[in-house]
Protein backbone atom coordinates (compact mmCIF):
# COMPACT_ATOMS: atom_id res chain seq x y z
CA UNK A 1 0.00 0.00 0.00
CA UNK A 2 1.45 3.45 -0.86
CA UNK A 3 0.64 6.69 0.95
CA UNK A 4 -1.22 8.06 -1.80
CA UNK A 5 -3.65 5.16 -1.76
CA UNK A 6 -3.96 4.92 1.94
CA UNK A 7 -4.98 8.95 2.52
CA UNK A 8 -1.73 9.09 5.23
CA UNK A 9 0.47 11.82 4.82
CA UNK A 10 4.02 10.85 3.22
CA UNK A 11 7.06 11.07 5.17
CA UNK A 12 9.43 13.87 5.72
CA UNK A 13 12.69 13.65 5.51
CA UNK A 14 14.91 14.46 8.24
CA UNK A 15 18.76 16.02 7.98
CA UNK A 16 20.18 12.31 8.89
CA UNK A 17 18.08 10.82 5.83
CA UNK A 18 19.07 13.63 3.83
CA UNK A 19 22.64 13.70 4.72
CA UNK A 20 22.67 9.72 3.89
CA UNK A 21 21.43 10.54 0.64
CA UNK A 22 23.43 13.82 -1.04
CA UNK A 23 26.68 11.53 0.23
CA UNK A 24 25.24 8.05 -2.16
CA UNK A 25 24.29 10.68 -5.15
CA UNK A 26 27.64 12.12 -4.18
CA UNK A 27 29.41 8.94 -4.25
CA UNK A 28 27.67 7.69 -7.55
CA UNK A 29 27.88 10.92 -9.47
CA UNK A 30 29.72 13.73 -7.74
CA UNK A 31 27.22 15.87 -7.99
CA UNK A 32 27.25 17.63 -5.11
CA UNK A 33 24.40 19.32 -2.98
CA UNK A 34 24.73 21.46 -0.42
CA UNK A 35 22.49 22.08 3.04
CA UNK A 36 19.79 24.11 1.33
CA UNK A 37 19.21 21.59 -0.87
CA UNK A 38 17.13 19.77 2.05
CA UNK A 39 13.74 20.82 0.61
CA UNK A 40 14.43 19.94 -3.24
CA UNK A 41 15.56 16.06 -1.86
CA UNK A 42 11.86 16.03 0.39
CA UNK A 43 9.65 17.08 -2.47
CA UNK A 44 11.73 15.04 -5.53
CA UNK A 45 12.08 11.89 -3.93
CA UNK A 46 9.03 12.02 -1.72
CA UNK A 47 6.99 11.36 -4.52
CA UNK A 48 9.34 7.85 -5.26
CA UNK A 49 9.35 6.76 -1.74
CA UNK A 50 4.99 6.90 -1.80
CA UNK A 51 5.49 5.09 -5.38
CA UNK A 52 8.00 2.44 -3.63
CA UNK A 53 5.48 1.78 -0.95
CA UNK A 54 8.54 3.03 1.63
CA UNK A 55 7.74 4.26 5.48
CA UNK A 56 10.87 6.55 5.14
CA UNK A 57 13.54 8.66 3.66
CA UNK A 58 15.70 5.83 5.82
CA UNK A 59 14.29 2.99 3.99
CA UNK A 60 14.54 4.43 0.37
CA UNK A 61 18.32 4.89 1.37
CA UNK A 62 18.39 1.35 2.14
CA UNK A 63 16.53 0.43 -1.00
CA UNK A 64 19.28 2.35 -3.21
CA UNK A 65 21.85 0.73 -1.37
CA UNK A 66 20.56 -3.10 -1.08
CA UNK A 67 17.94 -3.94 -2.79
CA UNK A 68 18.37 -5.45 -6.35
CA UNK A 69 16.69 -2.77 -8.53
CA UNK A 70 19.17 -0.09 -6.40
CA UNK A 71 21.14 0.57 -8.88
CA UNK A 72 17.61 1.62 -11.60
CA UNK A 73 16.19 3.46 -8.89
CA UNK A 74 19.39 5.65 -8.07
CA UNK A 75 19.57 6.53 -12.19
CA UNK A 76 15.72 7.88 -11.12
CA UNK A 77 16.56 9.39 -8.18
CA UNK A 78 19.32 11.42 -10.06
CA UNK A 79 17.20 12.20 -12.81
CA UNK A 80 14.83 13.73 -10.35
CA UNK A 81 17.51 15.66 -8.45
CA UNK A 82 18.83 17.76 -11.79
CA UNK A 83 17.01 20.19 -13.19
CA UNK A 84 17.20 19.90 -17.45
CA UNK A 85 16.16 23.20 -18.54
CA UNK A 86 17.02 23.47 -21.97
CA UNK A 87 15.77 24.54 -25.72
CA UNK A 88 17.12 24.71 -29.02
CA UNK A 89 19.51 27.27 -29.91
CA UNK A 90 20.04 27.99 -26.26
CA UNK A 91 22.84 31.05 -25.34
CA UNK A 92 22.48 32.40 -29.29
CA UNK A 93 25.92 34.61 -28.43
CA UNK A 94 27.75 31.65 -28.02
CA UNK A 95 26.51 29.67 -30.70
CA UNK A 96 26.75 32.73 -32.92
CA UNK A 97 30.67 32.48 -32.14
CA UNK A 98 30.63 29.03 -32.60
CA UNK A 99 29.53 29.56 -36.35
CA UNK A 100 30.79 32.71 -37.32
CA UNK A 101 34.15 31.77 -35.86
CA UNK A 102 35.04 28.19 -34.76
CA UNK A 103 33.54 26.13 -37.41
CA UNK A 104 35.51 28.27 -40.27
CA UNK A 105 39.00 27.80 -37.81
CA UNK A 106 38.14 23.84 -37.44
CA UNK A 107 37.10 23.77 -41.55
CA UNK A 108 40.93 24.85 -42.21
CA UNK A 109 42.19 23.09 -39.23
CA UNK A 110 41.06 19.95 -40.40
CA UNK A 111 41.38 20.14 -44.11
CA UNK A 112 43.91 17.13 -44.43
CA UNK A 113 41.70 14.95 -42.40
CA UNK A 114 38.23 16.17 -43.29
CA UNK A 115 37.08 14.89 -40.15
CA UNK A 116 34.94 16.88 -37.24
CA UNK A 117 33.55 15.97 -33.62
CA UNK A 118 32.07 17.34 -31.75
CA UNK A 119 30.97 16.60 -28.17
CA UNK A 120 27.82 17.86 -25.83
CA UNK A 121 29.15 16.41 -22.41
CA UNK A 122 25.60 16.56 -20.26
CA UNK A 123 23.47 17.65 -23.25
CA UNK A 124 20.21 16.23 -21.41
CA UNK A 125 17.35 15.56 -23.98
CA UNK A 126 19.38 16.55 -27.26
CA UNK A 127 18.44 20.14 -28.12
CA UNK A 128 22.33 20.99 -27.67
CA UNK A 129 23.65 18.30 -30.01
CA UNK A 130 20.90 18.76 -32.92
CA UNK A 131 21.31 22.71 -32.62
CA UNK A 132 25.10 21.83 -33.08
CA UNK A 133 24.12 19.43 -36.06
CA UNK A 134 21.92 22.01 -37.95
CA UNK A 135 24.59 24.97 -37.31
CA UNK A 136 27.00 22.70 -38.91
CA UNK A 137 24.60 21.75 -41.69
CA UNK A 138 23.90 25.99 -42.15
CA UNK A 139 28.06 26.50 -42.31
CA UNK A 140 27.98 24.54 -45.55
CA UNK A 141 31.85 24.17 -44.56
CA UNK A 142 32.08 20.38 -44.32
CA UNK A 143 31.04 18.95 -47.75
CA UNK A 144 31.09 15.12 -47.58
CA UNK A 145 33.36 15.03 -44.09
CA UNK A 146 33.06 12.66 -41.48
CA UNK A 147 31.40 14.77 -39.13
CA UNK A 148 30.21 13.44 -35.65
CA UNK A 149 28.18 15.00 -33.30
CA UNK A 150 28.42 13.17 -29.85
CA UNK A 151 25.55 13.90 -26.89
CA UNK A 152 26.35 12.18 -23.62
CA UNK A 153 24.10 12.14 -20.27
CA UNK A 154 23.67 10.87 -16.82
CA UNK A 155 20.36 10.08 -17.16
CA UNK A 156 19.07 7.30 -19.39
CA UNK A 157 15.74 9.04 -19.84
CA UNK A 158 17.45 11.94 -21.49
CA UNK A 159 19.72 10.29 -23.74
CA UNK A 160 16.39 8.07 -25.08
CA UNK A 161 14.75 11.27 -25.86
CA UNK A 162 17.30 12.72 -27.35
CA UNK A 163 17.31 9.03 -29.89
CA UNK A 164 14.32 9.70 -30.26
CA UNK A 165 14.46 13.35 -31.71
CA UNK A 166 10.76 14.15 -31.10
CA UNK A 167 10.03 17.54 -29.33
CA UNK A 168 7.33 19.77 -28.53
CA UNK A 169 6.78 23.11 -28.39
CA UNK A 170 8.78 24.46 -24.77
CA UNK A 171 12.00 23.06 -27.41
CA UNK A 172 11.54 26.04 -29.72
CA UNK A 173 11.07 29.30 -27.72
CA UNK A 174 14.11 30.40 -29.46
CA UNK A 175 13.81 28.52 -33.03
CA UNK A 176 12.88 30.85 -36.07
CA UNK A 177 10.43 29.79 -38.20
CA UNK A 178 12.69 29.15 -40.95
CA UNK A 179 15.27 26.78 -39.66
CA UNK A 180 11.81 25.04 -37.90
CA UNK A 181 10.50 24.18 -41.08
CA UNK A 182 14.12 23.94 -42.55
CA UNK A 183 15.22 20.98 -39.89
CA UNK A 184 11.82 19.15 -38.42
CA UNK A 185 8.85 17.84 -40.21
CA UNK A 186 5.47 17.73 -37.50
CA UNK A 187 3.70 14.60 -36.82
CA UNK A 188 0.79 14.33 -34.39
CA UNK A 189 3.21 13.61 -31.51
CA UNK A 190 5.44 16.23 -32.06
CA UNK A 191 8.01 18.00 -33.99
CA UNK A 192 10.84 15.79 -35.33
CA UNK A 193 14.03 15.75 -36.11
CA UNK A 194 14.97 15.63 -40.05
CA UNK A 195 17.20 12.65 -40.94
CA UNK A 196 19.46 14.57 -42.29
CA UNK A 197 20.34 16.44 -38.89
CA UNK A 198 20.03 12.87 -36.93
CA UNK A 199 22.48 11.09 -39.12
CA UNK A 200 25.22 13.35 -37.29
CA UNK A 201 24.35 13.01 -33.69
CA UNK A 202 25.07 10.12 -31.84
CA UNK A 203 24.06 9.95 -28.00
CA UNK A 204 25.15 7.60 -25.16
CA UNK A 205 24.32 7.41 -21.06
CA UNK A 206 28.02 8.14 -19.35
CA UNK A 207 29.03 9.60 -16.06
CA UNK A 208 31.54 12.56 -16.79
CA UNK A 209 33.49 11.16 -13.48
CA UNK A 210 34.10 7.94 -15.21
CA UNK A 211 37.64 8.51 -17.15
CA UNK A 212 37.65 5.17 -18.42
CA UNK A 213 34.24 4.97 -19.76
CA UNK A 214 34.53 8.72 -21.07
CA UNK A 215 37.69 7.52 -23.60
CA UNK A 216 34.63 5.39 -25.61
CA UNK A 217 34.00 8.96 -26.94
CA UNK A 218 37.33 9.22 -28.88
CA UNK A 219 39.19 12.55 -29.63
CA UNK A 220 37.11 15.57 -30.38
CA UNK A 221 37.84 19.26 -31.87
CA UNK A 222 35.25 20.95 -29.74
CA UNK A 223 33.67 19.89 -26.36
CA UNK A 224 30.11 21.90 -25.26
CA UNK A 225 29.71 21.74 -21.44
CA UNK A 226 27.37 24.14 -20.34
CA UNK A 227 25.77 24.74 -17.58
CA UNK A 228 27.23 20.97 -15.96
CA UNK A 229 29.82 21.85 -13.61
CA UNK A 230 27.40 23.79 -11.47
CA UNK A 231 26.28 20.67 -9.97
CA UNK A 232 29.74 19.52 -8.99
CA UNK A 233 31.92 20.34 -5.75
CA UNK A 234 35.83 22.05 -6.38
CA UNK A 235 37.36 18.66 -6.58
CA UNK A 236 34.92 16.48 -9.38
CA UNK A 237 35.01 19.71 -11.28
CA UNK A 238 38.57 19.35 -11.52
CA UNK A 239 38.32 15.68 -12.74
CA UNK A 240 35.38 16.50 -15.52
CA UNK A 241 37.59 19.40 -16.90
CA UNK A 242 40.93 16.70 -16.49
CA UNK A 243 38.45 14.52 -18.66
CA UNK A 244 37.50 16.96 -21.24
CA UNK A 245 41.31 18.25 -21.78
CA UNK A 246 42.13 14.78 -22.04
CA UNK A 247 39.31 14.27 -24.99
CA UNK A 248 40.23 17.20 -27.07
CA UNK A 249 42.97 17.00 -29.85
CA UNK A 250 45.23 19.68 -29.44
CA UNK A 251 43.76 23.05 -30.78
CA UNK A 252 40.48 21.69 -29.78
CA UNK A 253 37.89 24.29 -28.02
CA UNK A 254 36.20 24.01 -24.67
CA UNK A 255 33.27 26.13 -24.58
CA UNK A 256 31.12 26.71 -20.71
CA UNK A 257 28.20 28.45 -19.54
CA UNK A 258 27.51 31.95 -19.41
CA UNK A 259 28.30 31.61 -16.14
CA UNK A 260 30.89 29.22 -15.60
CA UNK A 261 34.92 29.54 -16.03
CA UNK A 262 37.83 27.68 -15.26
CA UNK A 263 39.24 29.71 -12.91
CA UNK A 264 40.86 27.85 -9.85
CA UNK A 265 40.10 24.86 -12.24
CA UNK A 266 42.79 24.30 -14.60
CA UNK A 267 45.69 26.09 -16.14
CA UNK A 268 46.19 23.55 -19.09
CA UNK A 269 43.96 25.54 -21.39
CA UNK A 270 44.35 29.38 -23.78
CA UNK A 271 41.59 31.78 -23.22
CA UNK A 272 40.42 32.57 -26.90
CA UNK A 273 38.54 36.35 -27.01
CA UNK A 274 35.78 35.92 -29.69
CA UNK A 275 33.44 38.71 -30.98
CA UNK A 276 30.58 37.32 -28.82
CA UNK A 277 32.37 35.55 -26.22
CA UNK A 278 35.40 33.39 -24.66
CA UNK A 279 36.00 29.78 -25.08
CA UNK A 280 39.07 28.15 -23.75
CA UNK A 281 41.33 26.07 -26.02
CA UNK A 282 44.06 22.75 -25.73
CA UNK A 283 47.65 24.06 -27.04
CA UNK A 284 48.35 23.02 -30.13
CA UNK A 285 51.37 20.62 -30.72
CA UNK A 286 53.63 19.62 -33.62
CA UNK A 287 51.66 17.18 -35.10
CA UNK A 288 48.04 16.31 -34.38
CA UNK A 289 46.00 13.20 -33.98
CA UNK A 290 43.07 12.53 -35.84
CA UNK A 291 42.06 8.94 -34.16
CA UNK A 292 38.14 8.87 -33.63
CA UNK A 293 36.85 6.41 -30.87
CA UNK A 294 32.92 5.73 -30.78
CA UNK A 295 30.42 6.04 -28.35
């Protein structure tokens, strides 16, 4: 019997239950949460200890930790816990930069090899990496290249909506009507992605504090990570950005949220000033490496 069924009021959780819990999400993800947080743990995973049939905060801890479908139920709980506000064409400065200004760099950069990846590390449902895809398709700078556009998330949910490549209307508050009709055809459930955008992005669940499992993504000339480090603590910041310097071929560009830097983070990188905005970028070195992994 859950709560909801029986009429009783659900359980509140108290600091030792939440403390318990920010330290497991911790643990498993790194994302880190701090006392304020309290509230947002109560109300998102309230509703999953009712569903569970749970008598507390305590035992949904000791679900996660023991009980066989743990393991599915912590991928929920995290999915609950992070907020995925996002659209296509999100932060149009940046992306503006991006076009005007990296792709034409990476199009000479990578003349030889005619090869181009790109990564969105935490791109949540997908608007990030099919924006990316259609700005790349508007450049016209990449006839016939291999070009690979790479979408990784946390949360399973996310990354099968993103496959999927079906969105409704909350996706386009920023979308003019031209590249709309330009890059989705509407069906009754929604708007969808054109083939011809989807056959570029490619989208897989991974941790961004797994190093090992983040080398199935290969070497890539431009990394998006925006608006992802807010969620971690000093030190798992320091081991995404470690993970995304490691990713990028040298000359490769990092590019953050508005609001996010490296600073206190990492030295490893160049600040590049662009009309619109500043990405960070690997040194370049004598020769570079074009090997492509897959995700």
């Amino acid at each position: 019997m859950t709560f909801g069924s029986s009429g009783e009021p659900r359980p509140r959780m108290v600091s030792k239950e939440f403390l318990l819990l920010r330290d497991m999400i911790y643990e498993h993800a790194g994302l880190s949460f701090d006392g304020d947080a309290m509230s947002l743990f109560d109300r998102r995973l309230g509703e999953r200890v009712a569903a569970l049939g749970l008598r507390s905060f305590n035992d949904y801890y000791k679900y996660l930790r023991f009980n066989a479908r743990g393991a599915v139920e912590l991928e929920e709980a995290i999915e609950r816990l992070t907020t995925k506000e996002t659209y296509f064409f999100r932060q149009e400065y940046q992306l503006r930069s991006f076009a005007g200004e990296l792709l034409p760099r990476l199009a000479m950069q990578n003349s030889d090899s005619k090869r181009l990846c790109i990564w969105s590390a935490g791109c949540s449902t997908g608007e990030e990496v099919y924006t990316l895809g259609m700005l790349v398709r508007e450049s016209a700078l990449f006839p016939s290249w291999e070009v690979r556009i790479i979408g990784s998330d946390i949360c399973k949910s996310s990354i099968a909506t993103a496959r999927r490549g079906v969105y409704q209307a909350a996706s386009f508050r920023v979308t003019s009507d031209v590249l709309r009709a330009r890059y989705f055809r509407e069906e009754a459930d929604g708007m969808h992605v054109i083939d011809d955008v989807k056959q570029l992005c490619h989208f897989g669940q991974l941790n961004l504090l797994d190093g090992g499992r983040s080398s199935m993504v290969g070497r890539v000339d431009v990394v998006f990570c925006r608006n992802v480090l807010i969620y971690f603590d000093l030190r798992s910041r320091r081991r995404v950005i470690d993970t995304l310097l490691e990713r990028l071929l040298p000359g490769g560009y990092l590019l953050l949220g508005h609001s996010e830097s490296l600073l206190h983070l990492s030295t490893a990188f160049e600040l590049v000033h662009l009309r619109e905005d500043l990405v960070y970028r690997k040194p370049l070195i004598n020769q570079r490496c074009d090997g492509r992994g897959r995700l």
